[in-house]
C-alpha atoms as a PDB file:
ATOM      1  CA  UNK A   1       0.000   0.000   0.000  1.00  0.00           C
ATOM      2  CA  UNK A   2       3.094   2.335   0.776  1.00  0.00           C
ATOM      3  CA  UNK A   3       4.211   2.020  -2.786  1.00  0.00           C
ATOM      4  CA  UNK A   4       0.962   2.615  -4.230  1.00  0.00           C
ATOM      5  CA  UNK A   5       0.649   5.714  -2.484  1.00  0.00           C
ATOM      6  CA  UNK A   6       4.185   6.775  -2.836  1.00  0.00           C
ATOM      7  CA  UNK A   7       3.215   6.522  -6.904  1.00  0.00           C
ATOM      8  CA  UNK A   8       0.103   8.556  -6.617  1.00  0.00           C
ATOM      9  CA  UNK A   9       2.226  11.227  -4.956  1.00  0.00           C
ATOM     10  CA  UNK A  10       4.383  10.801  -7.312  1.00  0.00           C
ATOM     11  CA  UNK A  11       2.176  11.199 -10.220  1.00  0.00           C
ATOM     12  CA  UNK A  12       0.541  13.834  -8.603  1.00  0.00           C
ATOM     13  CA  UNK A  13       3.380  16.234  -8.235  1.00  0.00           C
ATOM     14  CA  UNK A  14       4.980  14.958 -11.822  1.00  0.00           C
ATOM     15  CA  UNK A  15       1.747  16.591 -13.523  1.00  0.00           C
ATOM     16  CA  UNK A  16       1.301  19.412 -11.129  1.00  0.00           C
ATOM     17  CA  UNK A  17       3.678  21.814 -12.889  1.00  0.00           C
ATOM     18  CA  UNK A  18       2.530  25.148 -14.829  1.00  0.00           C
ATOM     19  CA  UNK A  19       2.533  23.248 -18.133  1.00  0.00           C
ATOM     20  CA  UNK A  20      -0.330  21.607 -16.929  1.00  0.00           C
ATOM     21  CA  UNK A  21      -2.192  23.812 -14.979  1.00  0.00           C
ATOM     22  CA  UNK A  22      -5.154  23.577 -17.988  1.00  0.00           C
ATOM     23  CA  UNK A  23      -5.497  20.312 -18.398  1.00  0.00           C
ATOM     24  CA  UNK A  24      -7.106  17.573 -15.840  1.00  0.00           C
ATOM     25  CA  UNK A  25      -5.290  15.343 -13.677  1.00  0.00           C
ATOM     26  CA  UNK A  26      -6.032  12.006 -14.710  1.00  0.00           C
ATOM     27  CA  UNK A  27      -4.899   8.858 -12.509  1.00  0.00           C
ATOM     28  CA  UNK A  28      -4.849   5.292 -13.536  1.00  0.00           C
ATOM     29  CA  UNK A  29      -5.155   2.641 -10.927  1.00  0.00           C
ATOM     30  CA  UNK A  30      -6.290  -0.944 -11.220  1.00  0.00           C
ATOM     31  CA  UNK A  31      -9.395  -0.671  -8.931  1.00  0.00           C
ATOM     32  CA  UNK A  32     -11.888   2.531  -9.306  1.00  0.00           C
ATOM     33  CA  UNK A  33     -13.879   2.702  -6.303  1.00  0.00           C
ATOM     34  CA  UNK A  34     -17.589   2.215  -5.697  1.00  0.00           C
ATOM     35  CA  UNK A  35     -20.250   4.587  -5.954  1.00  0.00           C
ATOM     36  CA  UNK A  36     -19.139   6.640  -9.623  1.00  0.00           C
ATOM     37  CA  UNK A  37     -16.170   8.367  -7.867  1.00  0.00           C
ATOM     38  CA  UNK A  38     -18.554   9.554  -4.887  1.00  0.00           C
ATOM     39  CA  UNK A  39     -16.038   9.632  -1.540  1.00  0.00           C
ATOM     40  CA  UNK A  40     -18.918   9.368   0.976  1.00  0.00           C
ATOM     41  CA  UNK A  41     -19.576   6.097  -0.556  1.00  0.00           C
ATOM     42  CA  UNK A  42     -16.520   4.595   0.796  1.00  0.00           C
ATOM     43  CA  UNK A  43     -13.532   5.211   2.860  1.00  0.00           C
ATOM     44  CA  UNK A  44     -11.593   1.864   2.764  1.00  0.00           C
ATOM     45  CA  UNK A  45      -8.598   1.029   1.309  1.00  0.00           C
ATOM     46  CA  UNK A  46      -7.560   0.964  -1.464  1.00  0.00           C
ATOM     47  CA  UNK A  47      -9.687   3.501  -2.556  1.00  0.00           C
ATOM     48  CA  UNK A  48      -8.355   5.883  -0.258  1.00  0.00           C
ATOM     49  CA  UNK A  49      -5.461   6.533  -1.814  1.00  0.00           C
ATOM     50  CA  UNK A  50      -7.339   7.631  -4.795  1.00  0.00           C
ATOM     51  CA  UNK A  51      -9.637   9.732  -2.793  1.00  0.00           C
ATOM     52  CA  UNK A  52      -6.544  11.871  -1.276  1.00  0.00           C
ATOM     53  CA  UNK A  53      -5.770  12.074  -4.893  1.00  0.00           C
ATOM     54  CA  UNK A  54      -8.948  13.775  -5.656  1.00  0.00           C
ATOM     55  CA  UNK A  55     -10.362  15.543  -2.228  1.00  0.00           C
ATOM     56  CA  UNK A  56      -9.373  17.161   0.836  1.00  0.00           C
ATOM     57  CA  UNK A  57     -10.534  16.293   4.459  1.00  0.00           C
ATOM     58  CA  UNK A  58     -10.592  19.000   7.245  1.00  0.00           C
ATOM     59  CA  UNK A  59      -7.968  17.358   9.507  1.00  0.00           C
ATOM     60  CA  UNK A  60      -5.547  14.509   8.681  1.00  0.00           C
ATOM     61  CA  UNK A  61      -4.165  11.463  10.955  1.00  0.00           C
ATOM     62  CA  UNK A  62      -1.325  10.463  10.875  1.00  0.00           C
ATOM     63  CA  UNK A  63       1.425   7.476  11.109  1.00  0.00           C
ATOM     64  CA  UNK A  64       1.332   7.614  15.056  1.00  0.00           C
ATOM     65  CA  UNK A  65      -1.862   8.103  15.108  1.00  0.00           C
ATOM     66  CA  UNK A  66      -1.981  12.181  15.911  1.00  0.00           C
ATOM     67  CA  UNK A  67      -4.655  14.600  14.291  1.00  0.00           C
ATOM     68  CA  UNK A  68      -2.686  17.176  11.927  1.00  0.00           C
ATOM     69  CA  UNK A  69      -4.293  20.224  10.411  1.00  0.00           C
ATOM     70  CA  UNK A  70      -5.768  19.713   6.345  1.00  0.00           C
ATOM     71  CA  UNK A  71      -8.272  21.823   4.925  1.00  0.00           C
ATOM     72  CA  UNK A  72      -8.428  23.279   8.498  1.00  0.00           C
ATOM     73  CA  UNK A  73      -4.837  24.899   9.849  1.00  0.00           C
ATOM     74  CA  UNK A  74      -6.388  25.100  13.592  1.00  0.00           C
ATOM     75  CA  UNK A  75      -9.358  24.399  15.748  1.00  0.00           C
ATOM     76  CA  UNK A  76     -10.719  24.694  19.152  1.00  0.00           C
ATOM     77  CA  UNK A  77     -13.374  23.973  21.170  1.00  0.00           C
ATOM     78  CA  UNK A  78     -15.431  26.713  21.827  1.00  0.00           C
ATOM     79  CA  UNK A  79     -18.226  25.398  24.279  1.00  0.00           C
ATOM     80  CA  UNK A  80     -19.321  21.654  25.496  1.00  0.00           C
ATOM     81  CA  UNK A  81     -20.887  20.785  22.184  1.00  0.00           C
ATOM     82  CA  UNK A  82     -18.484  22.591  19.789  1.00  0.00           C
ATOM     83  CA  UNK A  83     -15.760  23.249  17.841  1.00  0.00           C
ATOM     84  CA  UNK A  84     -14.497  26.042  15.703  1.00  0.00           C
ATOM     85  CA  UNK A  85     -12.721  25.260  12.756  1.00  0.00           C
ATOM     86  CA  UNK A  86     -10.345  27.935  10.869  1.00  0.00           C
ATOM     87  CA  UNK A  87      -9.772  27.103   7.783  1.00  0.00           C
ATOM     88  CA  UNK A  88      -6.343  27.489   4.816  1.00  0.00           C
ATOM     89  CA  UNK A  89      -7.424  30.508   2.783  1.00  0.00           C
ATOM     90  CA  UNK A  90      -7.798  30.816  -1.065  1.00  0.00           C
ATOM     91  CA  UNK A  91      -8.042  27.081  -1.401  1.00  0.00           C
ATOM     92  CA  UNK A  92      -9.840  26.127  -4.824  1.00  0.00           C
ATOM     93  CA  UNK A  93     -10.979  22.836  -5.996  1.00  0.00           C
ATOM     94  CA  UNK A  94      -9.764  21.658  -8.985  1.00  0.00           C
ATOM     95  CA  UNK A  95     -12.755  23.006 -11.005  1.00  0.00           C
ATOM     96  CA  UNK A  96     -12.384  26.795  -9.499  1.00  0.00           C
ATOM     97  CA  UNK A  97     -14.988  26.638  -6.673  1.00  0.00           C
ATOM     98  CA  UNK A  98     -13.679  27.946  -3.021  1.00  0.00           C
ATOM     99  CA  UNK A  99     -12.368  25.060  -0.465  1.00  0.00           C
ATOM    100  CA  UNK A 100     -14.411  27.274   2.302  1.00  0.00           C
ATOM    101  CA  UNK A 101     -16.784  27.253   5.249  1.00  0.00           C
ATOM    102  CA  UNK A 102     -19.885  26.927   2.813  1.00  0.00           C
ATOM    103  CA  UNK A 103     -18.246  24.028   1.031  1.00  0.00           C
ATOM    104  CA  UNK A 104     -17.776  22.382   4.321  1.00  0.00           C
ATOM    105  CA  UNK A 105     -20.834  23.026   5.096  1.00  0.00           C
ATOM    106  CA  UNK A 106     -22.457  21.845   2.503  1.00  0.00           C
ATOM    107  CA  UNK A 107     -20.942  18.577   2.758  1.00  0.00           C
ATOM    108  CA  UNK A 108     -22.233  18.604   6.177  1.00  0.00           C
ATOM    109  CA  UNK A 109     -25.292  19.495   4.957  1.00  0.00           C
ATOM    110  CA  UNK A 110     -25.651  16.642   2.421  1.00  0.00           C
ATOM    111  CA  UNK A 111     -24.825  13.755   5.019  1.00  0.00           C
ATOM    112  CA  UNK A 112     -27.979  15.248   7.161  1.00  0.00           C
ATOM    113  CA  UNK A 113     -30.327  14.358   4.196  1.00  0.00           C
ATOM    114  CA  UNK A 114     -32.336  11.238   3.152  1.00  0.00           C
ATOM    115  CA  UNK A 115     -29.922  10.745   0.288  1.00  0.00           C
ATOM    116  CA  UNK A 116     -26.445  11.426   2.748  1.00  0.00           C
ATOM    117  CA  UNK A 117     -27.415   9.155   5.218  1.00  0.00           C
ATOM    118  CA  UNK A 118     -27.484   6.500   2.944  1.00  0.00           C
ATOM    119  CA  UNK A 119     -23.585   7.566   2.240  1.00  0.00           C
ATOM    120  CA  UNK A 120     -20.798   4.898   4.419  1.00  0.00           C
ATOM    121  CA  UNK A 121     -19.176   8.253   6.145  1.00  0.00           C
ATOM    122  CA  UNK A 122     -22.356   9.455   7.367  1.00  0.00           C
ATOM    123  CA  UNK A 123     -21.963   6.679   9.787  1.00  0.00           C
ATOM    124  CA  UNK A 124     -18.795   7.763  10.661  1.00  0.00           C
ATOM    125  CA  UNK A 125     -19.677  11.551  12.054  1.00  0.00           C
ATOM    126  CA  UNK A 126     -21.953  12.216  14.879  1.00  0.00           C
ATOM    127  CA  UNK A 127     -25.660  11.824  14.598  1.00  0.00           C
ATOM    128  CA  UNK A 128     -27.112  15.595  14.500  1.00  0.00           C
ATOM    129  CA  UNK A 129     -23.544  17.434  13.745  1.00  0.00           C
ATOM    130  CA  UNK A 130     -24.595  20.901  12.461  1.00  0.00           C
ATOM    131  CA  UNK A 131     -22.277  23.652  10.570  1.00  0.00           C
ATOM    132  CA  UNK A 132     -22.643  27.422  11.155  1.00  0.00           C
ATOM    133  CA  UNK A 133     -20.454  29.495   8.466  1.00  0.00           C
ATOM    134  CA  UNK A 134     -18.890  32.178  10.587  1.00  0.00           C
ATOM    135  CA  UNK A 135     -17.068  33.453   7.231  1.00  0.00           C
ATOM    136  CA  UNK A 136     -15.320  32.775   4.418  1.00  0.00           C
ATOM    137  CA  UNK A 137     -12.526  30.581   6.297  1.00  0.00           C
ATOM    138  CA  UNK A 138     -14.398  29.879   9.701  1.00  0.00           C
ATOM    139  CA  UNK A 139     -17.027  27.306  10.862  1.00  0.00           C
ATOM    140  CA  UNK A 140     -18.592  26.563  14.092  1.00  0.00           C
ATOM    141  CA  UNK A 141     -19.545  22.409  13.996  1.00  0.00           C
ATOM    142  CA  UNK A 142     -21.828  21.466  16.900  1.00  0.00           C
ATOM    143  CA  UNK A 143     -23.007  17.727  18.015  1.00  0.00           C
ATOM    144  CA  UNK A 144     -26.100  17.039  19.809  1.00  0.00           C
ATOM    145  CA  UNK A 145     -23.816  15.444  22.899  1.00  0.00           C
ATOM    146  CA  UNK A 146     -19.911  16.209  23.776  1.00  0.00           C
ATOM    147  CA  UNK A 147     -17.489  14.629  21.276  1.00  0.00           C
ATOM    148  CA  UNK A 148     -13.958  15.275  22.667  1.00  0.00           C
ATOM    149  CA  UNK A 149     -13.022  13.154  19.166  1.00  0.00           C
ATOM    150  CA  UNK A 150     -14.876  15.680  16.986  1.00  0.00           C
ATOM    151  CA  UNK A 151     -11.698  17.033  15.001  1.00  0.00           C
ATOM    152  CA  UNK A 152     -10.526  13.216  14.971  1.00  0.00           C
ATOM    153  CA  UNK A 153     -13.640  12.223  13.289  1.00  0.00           C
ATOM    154  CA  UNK A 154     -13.172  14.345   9.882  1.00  0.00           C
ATOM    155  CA  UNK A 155      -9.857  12.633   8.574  1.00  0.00           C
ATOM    156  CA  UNK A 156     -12.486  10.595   6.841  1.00  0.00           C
ATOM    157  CA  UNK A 157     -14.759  13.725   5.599  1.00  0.00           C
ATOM    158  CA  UNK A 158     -14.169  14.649   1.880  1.00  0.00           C
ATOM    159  CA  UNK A 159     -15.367  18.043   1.392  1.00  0.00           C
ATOM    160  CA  UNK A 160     -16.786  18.167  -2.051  1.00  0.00           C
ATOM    161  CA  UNK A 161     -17.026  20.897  -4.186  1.00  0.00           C
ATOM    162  CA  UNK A 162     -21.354  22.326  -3.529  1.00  0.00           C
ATOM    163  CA  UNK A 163     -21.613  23.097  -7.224  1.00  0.00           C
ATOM    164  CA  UNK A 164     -20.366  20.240  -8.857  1.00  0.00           C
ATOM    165  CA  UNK A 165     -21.892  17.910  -6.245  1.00  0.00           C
ATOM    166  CA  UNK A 166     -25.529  19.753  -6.374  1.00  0.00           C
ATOM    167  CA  UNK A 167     -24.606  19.075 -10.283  1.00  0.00           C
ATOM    168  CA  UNK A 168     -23.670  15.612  -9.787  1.00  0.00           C
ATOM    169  CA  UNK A 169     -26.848  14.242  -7.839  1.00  0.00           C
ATOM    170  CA  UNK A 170     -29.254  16.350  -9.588  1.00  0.00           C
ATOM    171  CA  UNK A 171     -30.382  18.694  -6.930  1.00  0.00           C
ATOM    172  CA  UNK A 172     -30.308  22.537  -6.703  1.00  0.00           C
ATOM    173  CA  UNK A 173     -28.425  23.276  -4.124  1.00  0.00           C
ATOM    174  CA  UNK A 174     -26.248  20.789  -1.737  1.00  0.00           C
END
């Protein structure tokens, strides 16, 4: 598995270059997940490896098992039943939409419906977690109960890009 992410990297930062900045990325592997390419379908490997290829999560665990900023450079807990995230600025998805609180909260959003429960990472975040956009680069995420593991949780989270998602599964707005 080490080498097979070692070679997306690898591929990833061999196509990254100015040159390229027009065309898509396109990655070949011998397995294409699940679910169309949808990363709340599943988060198991080896299709993990193509999702980091692809999406961003808000935080990030790593090797020895520590939560490392992502999407998010800090957080804190700002009362019993939540946490404020503060988010990289002028992040962009590869198709030009903003990697910011709305997106994030639209993800959010999406997991709270009908259709996003039915998604494998909904089970994975708390029942009744709720966003708040405080602006462009800040969220407020609450939970129903206390969830000391809150930030822990959304290593598995792909935030997806609202319009191209809404797009995707046909709705107006995610």
């Amino acid at each position: 598995m080490r080498v097979l992410s070692r070679l997306v990297v690898v591929a990833i930062l061999a196509f990254t270059g100015p040159a390229f900045a027009e065309t898509p990325l396109r990655i070949g592997a011998g397995i294409f997940p699940p679910g169309k390419g949808n990363p709340l379908r599943n988060s198991s490997q080896p299709y993990w490896f193509i999702y980091a290829a692809m999406f961003d999560t808000l935080t990030h665990v790593n090797g020895a098992g520590e939560v490392e900023p992502w999407i998010a450079e800090r957080w804190e807990q700002t009362g019993a039943l939540t946490w404020r995230f503060h988010l990289r600025p002028n992040m962009k998805f590869s198709n030009g939409e903003p990697v910011d609180a709305a997106a994030v909260a639209a993800t959010i959003s999406y997991l709270a419906t009908p259709e996003g429960q039915r998604e494998m990472v909904a089970s994975r975040i708390p029942p009744g977690l709720t966003a708040k956009v405080i602006d462009v680069a800040t969220i407020d995420l609450s939970t129903p109960d206390p969830d000391p593991l809150l930030p822990r949780r959304f290593h598995e989270l792909w935030i997806l890009p609202p319009k191209a998602w809404a797009a995707q599964i046909g709705r107006a707005h995610v």
